[in-house]
PDB file of N, CA and C in Angstrom:
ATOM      1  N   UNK A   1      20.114 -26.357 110.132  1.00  0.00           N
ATOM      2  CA  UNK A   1      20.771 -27.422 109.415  1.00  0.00           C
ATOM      3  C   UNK A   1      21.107 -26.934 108.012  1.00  0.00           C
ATOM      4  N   UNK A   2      22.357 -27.066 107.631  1.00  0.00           N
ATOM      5  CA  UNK A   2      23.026 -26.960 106.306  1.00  0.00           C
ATOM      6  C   UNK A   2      23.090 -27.979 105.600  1.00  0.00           C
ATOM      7  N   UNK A   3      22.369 -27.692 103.821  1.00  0.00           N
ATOM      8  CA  UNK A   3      22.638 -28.690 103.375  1.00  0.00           C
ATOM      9  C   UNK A   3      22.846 -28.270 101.656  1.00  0.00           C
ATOM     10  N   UNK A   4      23.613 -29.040 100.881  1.00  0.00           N
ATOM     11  CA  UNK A   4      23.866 -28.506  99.479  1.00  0.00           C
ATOM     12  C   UNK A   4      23.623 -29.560  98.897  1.00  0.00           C
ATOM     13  N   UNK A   5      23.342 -29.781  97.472  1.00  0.00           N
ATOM     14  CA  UNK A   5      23.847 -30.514  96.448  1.00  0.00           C
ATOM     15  C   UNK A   5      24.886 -30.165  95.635  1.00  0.00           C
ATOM     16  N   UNK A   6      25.519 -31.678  95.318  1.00  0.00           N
ATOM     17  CA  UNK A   6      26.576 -30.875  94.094  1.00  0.00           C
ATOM     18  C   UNK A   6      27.093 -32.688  93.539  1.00  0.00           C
ATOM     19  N   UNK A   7      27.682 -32.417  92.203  1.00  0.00           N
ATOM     20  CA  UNK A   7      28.027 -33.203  91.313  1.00  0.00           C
ATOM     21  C   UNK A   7      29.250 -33.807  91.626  1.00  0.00           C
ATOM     22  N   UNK A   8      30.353 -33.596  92.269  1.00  0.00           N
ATOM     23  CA  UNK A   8      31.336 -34.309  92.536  1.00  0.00           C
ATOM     24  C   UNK A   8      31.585 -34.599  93.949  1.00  0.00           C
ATOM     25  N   UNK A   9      32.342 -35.249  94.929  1.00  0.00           N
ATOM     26  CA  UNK A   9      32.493 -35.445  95.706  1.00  0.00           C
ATOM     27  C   UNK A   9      33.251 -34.451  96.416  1.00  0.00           C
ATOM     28  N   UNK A  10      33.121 -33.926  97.498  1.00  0.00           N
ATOM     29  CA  UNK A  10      33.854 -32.759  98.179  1.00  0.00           C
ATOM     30  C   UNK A  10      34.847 -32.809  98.515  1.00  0.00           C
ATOM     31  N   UNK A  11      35.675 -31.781  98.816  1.00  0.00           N
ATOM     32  CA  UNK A  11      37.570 -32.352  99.383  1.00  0.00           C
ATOM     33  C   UNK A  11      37.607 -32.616 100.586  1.00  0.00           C
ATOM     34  N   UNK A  12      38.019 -33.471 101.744  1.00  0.00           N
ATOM     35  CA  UNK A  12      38.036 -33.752 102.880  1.00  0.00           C
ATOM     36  C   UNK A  12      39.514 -33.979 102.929  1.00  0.00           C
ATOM     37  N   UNK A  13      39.966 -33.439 103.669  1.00  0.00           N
ATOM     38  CA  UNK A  13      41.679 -33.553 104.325  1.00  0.00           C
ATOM     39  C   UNK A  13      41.539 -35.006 105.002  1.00  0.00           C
ATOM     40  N   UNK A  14      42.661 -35.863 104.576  1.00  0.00           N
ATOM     41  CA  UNK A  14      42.591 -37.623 105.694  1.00  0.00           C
ATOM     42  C   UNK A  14      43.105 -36.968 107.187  1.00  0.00           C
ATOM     43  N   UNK A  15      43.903 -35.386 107.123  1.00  0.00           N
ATOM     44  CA  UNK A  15      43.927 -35.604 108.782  1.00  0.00           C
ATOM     45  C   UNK A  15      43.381 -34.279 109.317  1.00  0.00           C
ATOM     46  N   UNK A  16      41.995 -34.421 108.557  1.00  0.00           N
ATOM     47  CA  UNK A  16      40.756 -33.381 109.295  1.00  0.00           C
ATOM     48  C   UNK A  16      39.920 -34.087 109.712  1.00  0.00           C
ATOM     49  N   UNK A  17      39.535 -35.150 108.750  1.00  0.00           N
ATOM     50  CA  UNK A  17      38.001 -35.957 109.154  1.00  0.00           C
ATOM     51  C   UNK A  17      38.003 -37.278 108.538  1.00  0.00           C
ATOM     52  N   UNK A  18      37.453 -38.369 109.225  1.00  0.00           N
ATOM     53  CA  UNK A  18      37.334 -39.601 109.391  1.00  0.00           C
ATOM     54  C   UNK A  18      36.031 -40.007 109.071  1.00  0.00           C
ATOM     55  N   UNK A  19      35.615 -41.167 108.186  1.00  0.00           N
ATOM     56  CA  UNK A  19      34.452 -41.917 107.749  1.00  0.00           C
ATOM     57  C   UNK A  19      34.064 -42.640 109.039  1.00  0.00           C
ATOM     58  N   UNK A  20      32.851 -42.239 109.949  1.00  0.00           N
ATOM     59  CA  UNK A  20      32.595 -43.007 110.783  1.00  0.00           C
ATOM     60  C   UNK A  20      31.556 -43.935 110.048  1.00  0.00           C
ATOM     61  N   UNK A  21      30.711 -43.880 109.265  1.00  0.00           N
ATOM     62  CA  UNK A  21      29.686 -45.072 108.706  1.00  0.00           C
ATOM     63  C   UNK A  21      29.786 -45.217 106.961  1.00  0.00           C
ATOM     64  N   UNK A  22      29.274 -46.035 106.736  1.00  0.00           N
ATOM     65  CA  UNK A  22      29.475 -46.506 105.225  1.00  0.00           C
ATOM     66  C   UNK A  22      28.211 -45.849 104.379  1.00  0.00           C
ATOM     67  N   UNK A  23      27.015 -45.979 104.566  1.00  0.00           N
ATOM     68  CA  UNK A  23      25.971 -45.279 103.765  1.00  0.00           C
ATOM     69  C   UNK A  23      25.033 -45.070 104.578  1.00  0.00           C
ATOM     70  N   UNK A  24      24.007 -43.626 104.859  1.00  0.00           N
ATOM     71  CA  UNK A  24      24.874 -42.521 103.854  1.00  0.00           C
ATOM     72  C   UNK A  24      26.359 -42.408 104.608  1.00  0.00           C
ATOM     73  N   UNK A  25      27.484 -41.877 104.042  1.00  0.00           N
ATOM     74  CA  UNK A  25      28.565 -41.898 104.354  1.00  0.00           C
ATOM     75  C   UNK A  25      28.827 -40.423 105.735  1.00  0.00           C
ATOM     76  N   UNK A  26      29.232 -40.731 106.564  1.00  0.00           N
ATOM     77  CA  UNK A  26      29.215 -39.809 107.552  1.00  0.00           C
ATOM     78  C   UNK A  26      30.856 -39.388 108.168  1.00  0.00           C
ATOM     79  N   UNK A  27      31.385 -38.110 107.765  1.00  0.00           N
ATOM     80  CA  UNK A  27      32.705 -37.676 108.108  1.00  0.00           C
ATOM     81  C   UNK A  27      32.433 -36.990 109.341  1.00  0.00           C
ATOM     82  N   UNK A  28      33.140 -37.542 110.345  1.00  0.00           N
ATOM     83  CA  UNK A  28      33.485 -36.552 111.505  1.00  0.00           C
ATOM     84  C   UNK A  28      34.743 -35.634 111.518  1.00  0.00           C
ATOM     85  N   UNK A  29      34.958 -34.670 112.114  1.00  0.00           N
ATOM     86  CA  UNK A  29      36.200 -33.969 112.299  1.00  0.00           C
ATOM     87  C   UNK A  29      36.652 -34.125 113.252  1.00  0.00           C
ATOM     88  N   UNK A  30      38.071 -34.047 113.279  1.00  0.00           N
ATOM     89  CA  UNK A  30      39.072 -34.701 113.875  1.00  0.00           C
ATOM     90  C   UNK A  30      39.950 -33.612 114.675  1.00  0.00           C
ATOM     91  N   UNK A  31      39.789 -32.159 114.304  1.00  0.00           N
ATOM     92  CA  UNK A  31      40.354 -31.370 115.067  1.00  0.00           C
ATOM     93  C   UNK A  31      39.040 -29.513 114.551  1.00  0.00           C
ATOM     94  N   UNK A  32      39.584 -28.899 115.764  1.00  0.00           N
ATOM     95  CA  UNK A  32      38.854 -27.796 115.409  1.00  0.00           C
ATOM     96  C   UNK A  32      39.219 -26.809 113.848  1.00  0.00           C
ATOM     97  N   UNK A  33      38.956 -26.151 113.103  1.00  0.00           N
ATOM     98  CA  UNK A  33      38.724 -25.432 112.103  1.00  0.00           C
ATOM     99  C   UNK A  33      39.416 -26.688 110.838  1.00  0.00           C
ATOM    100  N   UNK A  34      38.483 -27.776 110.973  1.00  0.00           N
ATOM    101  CA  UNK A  34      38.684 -28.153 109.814  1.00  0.00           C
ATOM    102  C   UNK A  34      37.815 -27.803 108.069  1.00  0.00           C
ATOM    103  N   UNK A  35      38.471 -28.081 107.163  1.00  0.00           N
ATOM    104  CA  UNK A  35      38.021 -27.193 106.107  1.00  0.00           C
ATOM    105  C   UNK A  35      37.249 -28.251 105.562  1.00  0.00           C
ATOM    106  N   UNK A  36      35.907 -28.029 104.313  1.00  0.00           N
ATOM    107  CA  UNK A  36      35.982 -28.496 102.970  1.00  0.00           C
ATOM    108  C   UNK A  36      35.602 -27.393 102.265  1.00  0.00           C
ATOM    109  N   UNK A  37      35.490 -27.801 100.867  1.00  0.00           N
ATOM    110  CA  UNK A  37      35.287 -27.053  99.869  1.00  0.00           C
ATOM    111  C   UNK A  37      34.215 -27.928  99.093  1.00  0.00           C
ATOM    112  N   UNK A  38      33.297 -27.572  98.242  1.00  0.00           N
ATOM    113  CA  UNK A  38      32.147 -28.027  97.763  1.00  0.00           C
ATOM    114  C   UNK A  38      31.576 -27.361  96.732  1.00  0.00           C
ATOM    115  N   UNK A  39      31.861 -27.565  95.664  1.00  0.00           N
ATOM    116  CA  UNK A  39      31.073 -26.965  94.608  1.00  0.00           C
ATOM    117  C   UNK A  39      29.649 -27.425  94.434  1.00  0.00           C
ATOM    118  N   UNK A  40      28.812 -26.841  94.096  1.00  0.00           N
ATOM    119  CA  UNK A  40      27.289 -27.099  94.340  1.00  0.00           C
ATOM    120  C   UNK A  40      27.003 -26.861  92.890  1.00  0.00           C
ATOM    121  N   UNK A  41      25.710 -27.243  92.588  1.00  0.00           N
ATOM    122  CA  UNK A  41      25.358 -27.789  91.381  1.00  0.00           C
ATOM    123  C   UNK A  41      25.128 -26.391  90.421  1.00  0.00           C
ATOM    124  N   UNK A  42      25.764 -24.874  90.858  1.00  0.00           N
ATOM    125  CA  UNK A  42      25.310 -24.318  89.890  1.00  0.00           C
ATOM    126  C   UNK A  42      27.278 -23.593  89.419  1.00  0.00           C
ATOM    127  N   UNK A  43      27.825 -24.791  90.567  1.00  0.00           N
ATOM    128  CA  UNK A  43      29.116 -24.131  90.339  1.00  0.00           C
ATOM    129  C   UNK A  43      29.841 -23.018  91.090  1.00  0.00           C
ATOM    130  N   UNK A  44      28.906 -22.871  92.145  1.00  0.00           N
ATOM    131  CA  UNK A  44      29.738 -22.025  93.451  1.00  0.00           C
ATOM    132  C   UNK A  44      29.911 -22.597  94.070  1.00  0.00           C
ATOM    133  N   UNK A  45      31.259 -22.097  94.546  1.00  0.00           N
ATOM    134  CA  UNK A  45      32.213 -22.948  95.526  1.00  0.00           C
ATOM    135  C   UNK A  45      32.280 -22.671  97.247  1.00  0.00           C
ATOM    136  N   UNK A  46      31.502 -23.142  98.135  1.00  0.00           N
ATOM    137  CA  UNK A  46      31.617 -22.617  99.063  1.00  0.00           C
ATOM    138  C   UNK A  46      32.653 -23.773 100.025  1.00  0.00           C
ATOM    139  N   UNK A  47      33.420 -22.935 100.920  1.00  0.00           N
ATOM    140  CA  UNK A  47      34.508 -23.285 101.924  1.00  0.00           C
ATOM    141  C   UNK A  47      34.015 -23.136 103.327  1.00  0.00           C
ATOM    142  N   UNK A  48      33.544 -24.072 104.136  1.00  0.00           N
ATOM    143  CA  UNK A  48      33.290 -24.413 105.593  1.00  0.00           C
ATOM    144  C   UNK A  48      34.506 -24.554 106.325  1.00  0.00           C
ATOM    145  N   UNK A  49      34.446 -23.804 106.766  1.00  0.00           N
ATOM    146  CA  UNK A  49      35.165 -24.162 108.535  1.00  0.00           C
ATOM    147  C   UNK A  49      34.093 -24.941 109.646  1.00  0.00           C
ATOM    148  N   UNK A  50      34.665 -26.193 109.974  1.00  0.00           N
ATOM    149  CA  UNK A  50      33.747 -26.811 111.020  1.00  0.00           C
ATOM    150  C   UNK A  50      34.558 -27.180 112.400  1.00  0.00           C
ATOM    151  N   UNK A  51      33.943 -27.117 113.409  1.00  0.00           N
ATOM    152  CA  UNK A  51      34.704 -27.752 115.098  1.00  0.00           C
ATOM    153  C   UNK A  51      34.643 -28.831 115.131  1.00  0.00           C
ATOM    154  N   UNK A  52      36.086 -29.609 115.880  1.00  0.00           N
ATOM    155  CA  UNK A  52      36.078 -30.764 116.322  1.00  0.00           C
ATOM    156  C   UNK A  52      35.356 -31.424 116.243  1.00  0.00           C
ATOM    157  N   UNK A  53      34.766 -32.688 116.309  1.00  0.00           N
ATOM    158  CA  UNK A  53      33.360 -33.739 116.397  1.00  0.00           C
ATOM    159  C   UNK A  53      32.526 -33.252 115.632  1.00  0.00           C
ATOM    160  N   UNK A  54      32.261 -32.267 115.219  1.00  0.00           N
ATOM    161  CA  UNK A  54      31.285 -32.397 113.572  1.00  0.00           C
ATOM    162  C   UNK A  54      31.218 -33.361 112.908  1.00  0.00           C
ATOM    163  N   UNK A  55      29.803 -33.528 112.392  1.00  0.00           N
ATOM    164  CA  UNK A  55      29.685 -34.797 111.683  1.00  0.00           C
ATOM    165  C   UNK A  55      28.945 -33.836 109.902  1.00  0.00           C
ATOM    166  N   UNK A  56      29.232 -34.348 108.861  1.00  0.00           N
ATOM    167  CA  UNK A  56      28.595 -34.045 108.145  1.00  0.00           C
ATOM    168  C   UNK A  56      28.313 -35.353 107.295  1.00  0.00           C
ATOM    169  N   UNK A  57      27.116 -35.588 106.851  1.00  0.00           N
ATOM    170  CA  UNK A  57      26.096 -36.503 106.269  1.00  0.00           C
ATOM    171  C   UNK A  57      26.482 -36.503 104.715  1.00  0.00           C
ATOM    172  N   UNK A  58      27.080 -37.308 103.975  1.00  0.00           N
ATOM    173  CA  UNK A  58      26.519 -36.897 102.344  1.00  0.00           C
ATOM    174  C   UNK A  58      26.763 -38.454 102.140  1.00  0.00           C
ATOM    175  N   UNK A  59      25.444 -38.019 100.738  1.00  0.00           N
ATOM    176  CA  UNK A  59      24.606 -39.384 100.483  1.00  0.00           C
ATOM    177  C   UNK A  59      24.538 -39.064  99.104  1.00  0.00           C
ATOM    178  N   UNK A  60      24.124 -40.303  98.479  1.00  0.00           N
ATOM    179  CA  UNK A  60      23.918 -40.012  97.000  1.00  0.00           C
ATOM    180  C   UNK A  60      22.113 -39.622  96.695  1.00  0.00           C
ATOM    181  N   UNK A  61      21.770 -38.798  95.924  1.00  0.00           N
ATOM    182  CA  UNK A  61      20.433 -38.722  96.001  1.00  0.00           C
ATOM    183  C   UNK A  61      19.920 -38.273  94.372  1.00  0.00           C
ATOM    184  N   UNK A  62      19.312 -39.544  93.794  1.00  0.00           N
ATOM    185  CA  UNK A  62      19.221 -39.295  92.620  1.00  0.00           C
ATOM    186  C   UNK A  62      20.190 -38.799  91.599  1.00  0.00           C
ATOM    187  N   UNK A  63      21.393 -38.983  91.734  1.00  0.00           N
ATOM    188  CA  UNK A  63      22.426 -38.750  90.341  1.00  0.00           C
ATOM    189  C   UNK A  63      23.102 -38.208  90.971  1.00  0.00           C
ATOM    190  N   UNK A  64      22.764 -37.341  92.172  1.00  0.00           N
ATOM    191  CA  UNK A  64      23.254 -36.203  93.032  1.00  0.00           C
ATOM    192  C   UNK A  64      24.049 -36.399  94.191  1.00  0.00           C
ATOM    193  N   UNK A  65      24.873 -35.596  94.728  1.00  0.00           N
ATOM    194  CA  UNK A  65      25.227 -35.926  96.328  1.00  0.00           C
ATOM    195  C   UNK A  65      24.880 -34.816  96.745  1.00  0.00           C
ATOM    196  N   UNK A  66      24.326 -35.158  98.260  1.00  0.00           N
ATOM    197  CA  UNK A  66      23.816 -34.379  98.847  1.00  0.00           C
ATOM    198  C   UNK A  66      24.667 -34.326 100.418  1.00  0.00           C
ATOM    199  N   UNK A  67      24.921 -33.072 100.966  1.00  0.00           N
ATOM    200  CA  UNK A  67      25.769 -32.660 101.731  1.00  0.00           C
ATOM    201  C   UNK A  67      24.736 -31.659 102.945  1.00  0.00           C
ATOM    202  N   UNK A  68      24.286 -32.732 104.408  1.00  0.00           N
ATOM    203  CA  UNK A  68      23.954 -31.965 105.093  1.00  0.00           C
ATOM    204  C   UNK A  68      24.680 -31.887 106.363  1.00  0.00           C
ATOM    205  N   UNK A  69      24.505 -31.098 107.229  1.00  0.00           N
ATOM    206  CA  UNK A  69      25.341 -30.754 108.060  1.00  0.00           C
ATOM    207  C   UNK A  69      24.620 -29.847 109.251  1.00  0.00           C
ATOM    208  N   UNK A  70      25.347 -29.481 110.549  1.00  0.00           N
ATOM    209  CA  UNK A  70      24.300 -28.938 111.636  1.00  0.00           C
ATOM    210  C   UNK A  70      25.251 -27.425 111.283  1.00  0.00           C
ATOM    211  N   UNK A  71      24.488 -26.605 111.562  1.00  0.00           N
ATOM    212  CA  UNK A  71      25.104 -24.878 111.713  1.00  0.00           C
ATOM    213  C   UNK A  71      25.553 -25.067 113.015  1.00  0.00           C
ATOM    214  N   UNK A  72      25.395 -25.201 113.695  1.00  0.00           N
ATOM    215  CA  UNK A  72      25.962 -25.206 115.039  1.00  0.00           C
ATOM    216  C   UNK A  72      27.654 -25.275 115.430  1.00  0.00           C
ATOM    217  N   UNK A  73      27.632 -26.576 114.099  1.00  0.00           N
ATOM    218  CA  UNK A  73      29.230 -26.922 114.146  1.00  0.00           C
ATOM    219  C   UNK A  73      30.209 -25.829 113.228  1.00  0.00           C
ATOM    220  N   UNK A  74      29.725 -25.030 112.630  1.00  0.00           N
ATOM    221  CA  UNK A  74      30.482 -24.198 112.138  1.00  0.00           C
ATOM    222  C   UNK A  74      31.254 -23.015 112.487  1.00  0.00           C
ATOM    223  N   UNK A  75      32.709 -22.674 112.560  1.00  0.00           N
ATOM    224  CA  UNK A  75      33.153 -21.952 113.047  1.00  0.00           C
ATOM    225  C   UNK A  75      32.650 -20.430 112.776  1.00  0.00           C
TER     226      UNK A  75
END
């Protein structure tokens, strides 16, 4: 399981991935090699490729958002 913190909200494409729940907020993907990008709290930027039906989890956690996710789904 993958998971980061970071200070702003991550980039999600509207026709990569879809909000299936409201809190914590849960994006599924909508087609295979969809992207985000995520700067993490020391300011590196890492870029995921994820498969179809991936779900990734981010929640607010103490001041923070927190971004977890399964390795499995990663291209």
């Amino acid at each position: 399981m993958g998971r980061l913190f970071f200070m702003q909200l991550a980039e999600f494409k509207v026709d990569e991935w879809k909000i299936t729940q409201g809190t914590p907020v849960i994006f599924e993907s909508l087609k295979d090699n969809s992207i985000i990008k995520i700067t993490d709290m020391e300011n590196k930027i890492h870029k995921m490729t994820f498969r179809v039906g991936a779900k990734i989890i981010v929640d607010k956690f103490e001041g923070k958002f927190e971004c977890i996710w399964n390795d499995n789904d990663l291209v």
